[in-house]
N, C-alpha and C. Protein backbone atom coordinates (compact mmCIF):
# COMPACT_ATOMS: atom_id res chain seq x y z
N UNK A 1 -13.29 4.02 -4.62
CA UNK A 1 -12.34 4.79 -3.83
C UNK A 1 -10.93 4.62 -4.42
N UNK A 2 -10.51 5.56 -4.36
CA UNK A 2 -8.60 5.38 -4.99
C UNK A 2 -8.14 5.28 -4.29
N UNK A 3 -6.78 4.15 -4.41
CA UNK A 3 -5.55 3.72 -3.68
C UNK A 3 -4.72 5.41 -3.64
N UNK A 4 -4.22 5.54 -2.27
CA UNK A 4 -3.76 6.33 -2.03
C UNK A 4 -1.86 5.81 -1.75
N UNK A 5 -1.38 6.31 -1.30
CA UNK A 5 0.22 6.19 -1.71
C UNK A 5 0.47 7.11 -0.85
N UNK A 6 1.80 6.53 0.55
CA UNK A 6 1.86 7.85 1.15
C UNK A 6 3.61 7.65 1.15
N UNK A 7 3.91 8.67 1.51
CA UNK A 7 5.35 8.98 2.25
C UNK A 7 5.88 9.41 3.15
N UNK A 8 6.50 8.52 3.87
CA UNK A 8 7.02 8.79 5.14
C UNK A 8 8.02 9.06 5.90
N UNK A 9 7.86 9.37 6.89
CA UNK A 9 9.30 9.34 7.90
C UNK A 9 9.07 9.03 9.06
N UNK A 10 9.60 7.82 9.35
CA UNK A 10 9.68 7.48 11.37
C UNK A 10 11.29 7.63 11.68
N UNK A 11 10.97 7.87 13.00
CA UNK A 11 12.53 8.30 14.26
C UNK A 11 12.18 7.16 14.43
N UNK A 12 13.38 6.62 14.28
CA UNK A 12 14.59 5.66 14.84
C UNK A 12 14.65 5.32 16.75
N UNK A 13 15.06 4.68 17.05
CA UNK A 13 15.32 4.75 18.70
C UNK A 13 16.30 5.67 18.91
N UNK A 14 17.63 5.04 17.75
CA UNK A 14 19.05 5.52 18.20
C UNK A 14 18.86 7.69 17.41
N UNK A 15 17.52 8.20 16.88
CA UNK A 15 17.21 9.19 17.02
C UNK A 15 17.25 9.77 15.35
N UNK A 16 17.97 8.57 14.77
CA UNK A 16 17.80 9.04 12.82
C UNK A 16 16.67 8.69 12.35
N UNK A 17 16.55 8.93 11.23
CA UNK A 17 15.49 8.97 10.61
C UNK A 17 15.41 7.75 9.60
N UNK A 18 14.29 7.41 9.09
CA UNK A 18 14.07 6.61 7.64
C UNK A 18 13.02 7.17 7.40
N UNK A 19 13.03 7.36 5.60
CA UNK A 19 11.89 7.37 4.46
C UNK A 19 11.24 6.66 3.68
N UNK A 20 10.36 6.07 3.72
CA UNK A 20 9.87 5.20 2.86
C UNK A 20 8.42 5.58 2.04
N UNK A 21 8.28 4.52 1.35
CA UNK A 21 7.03 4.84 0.83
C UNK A 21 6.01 3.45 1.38
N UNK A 22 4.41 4.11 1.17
CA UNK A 22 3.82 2.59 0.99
C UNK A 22 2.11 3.04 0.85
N UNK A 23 1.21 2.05 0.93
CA UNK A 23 -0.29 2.52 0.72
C UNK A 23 -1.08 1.85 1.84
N UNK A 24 -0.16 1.80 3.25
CA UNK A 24 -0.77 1.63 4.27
C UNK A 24 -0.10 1.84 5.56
N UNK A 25 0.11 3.39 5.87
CA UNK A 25 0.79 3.74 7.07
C UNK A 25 0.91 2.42 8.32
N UNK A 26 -0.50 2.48 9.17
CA UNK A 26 -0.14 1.48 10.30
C UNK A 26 0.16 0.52 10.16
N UNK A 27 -0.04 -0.38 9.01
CA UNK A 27 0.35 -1.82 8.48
C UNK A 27 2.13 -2.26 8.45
N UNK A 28 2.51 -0.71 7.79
CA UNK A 28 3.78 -0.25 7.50
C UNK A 28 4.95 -0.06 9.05
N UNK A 29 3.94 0.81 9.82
CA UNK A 29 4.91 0.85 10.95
C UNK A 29 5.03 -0.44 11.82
N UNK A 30 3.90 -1.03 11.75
CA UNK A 30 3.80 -2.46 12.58
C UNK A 30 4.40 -3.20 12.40
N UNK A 31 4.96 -3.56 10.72
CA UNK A 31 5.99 -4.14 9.81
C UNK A 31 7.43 -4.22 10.67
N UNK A 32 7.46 -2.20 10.42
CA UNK A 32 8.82 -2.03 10.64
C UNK A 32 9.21 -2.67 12.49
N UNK A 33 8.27 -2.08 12.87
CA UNK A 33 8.60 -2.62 14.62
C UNK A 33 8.35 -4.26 14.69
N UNK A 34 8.13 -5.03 13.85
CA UNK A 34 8.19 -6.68 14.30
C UNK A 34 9.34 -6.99 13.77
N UNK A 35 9.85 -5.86 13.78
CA UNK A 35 11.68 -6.37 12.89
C UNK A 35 11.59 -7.03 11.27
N UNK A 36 10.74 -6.70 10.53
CA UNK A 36 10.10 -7.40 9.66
C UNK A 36 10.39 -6.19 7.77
N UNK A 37 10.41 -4.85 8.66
CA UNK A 37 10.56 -3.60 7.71
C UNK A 37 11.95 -3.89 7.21
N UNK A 38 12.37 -2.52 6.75
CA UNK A 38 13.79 -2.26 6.26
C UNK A 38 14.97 -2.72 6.64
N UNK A 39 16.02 -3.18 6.05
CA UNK A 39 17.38 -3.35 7.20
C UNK A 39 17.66 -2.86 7.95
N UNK A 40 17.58 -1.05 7.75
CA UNK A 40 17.60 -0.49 8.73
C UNK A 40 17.71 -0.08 9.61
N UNK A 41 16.21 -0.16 9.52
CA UNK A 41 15.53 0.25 11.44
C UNK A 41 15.10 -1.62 11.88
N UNK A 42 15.70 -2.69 10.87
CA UNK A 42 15.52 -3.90 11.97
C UNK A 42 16.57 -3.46 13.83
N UNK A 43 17.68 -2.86 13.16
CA UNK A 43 18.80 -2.70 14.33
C UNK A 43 18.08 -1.30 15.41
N UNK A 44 17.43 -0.62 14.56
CA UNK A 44 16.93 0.25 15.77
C UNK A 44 15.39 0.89 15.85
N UNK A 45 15.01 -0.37 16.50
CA UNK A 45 13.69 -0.11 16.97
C UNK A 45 13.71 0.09 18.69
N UNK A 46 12.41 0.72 18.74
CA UNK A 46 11.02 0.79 17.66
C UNK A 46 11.40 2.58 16.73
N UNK A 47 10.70 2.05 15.92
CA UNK A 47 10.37 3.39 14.97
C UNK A 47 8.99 3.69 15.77
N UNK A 48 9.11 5.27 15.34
CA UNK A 48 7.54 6.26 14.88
C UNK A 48 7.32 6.90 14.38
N UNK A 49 6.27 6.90 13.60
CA UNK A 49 5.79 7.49 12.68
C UNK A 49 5.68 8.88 13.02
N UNK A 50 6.23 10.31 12.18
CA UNK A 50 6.46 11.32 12.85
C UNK A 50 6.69 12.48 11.53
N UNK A 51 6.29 11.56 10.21
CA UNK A 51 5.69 12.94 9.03
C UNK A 51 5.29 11.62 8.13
N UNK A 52 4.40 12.14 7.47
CA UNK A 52 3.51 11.46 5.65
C UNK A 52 3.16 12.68 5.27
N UNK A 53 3.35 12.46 4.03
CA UNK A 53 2.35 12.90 2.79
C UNK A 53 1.48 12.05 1.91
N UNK A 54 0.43 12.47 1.88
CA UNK A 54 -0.03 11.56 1.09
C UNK A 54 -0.43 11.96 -0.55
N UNK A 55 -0.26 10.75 -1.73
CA UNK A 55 -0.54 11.25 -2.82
C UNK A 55 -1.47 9.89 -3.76
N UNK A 56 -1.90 10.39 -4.90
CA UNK A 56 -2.79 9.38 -5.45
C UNK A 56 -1.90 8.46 -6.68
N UNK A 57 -0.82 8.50 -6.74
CA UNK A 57 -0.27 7.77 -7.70
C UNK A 57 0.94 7.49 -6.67
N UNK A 58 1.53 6.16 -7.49
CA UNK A 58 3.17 5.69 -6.75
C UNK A 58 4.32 6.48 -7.14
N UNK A 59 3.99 6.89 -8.59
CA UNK A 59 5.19 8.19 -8.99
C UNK A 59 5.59 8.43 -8.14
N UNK A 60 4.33 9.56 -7.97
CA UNK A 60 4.69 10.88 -6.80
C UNK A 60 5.42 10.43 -5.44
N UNK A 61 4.56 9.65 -5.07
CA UNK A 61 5.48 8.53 -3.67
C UNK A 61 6.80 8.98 -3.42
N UNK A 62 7.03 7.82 -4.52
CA UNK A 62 7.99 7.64 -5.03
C UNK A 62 9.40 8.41 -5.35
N UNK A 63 9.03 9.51 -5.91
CA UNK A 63 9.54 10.94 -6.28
C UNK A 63 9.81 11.48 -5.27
N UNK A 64 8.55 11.96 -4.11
CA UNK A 64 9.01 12.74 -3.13
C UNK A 64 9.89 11.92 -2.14
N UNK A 65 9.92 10.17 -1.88
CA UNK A 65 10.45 9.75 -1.24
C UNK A 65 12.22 10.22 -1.73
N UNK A 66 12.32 10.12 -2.29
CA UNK A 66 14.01 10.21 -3.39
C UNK A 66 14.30 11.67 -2.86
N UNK A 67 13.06 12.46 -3.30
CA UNK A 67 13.87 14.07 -2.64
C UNK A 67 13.80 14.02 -1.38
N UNK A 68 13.17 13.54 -0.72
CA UNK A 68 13.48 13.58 1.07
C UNK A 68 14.72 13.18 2.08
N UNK A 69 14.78 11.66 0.90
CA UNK A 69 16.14 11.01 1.12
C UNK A 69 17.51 11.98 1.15
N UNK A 70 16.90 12.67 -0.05
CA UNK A 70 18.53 13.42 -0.47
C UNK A 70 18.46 14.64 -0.16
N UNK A 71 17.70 15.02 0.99
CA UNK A 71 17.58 16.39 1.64
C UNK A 71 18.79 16.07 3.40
N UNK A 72 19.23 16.55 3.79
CA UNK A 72 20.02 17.34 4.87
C UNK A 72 19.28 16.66 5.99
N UNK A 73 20.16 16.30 7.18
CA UNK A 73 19.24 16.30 8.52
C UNK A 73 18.86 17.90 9.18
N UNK A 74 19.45 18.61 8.78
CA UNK A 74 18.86 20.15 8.68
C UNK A 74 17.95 20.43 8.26
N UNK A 75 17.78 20.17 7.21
CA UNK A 75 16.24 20.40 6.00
C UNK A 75 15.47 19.40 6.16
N UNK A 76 15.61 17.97 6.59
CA UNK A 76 14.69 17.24 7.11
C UNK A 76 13.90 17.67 9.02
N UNK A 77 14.63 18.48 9.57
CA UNK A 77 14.02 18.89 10.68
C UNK A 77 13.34 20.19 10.67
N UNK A 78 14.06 21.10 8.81
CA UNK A 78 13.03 22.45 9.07
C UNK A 78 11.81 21.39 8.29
N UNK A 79 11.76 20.61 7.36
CA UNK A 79 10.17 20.01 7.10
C UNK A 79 9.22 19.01 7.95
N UNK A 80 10.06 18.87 9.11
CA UNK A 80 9.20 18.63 10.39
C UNK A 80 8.71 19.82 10.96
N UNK A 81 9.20 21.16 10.82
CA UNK A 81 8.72 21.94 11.53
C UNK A 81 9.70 21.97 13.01
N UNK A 82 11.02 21.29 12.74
CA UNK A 82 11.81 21.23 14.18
C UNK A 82 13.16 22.43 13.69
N UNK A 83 12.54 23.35 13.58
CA UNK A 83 14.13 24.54 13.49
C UNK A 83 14.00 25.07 15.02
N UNK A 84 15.03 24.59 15.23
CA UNK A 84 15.70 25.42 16.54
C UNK A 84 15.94 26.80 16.41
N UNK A 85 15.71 27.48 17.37
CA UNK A 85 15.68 29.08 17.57
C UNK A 85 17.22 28.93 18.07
N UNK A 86 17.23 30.24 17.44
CA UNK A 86 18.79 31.01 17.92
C UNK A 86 18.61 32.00 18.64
């Protein structure tokens, strides 16, 4: 079986976001909520898990983590699928 590699995004308490990468979602969020994850979200928990992608190499991870980062809280809510109607 191949190691898979995913990328993520959990909401924050205080309602922002973080991206990360890793090759074990629940392991990862459990991390982040024992205050144990990122600097972060140590200050604002709990996180949830609330988009992945998943891919078969760390590149890619990796890669898409960097473009997600450097995308907009605009463009991070139209790739949730959260665009507000006008």
């Amino acid at each position: 079986m191949e190691k898979k590699y995913y990328t993520y995004i959990v909401k924050c308490q205080d309602g922002t976001f973080y991206t990360g990468f890793t090759t074990d979602l629940k392991k990862r969020i459990k991390t982040h909520n024992s205050g144990k994850g990122a600097k972060y979200t140590r200050s604002r928990l709990p996180v949830e898990l609330i988009y992945h992608e998943t891919f078969l190499n760390q590149h890619d991870a990796m890669t898409r983590e960097y473009a997600i980062k450097k995308l907009s809280r605009h463009n991070k809510e139209t790739l949730l699928g959260w665009e507000k109607d006008e």
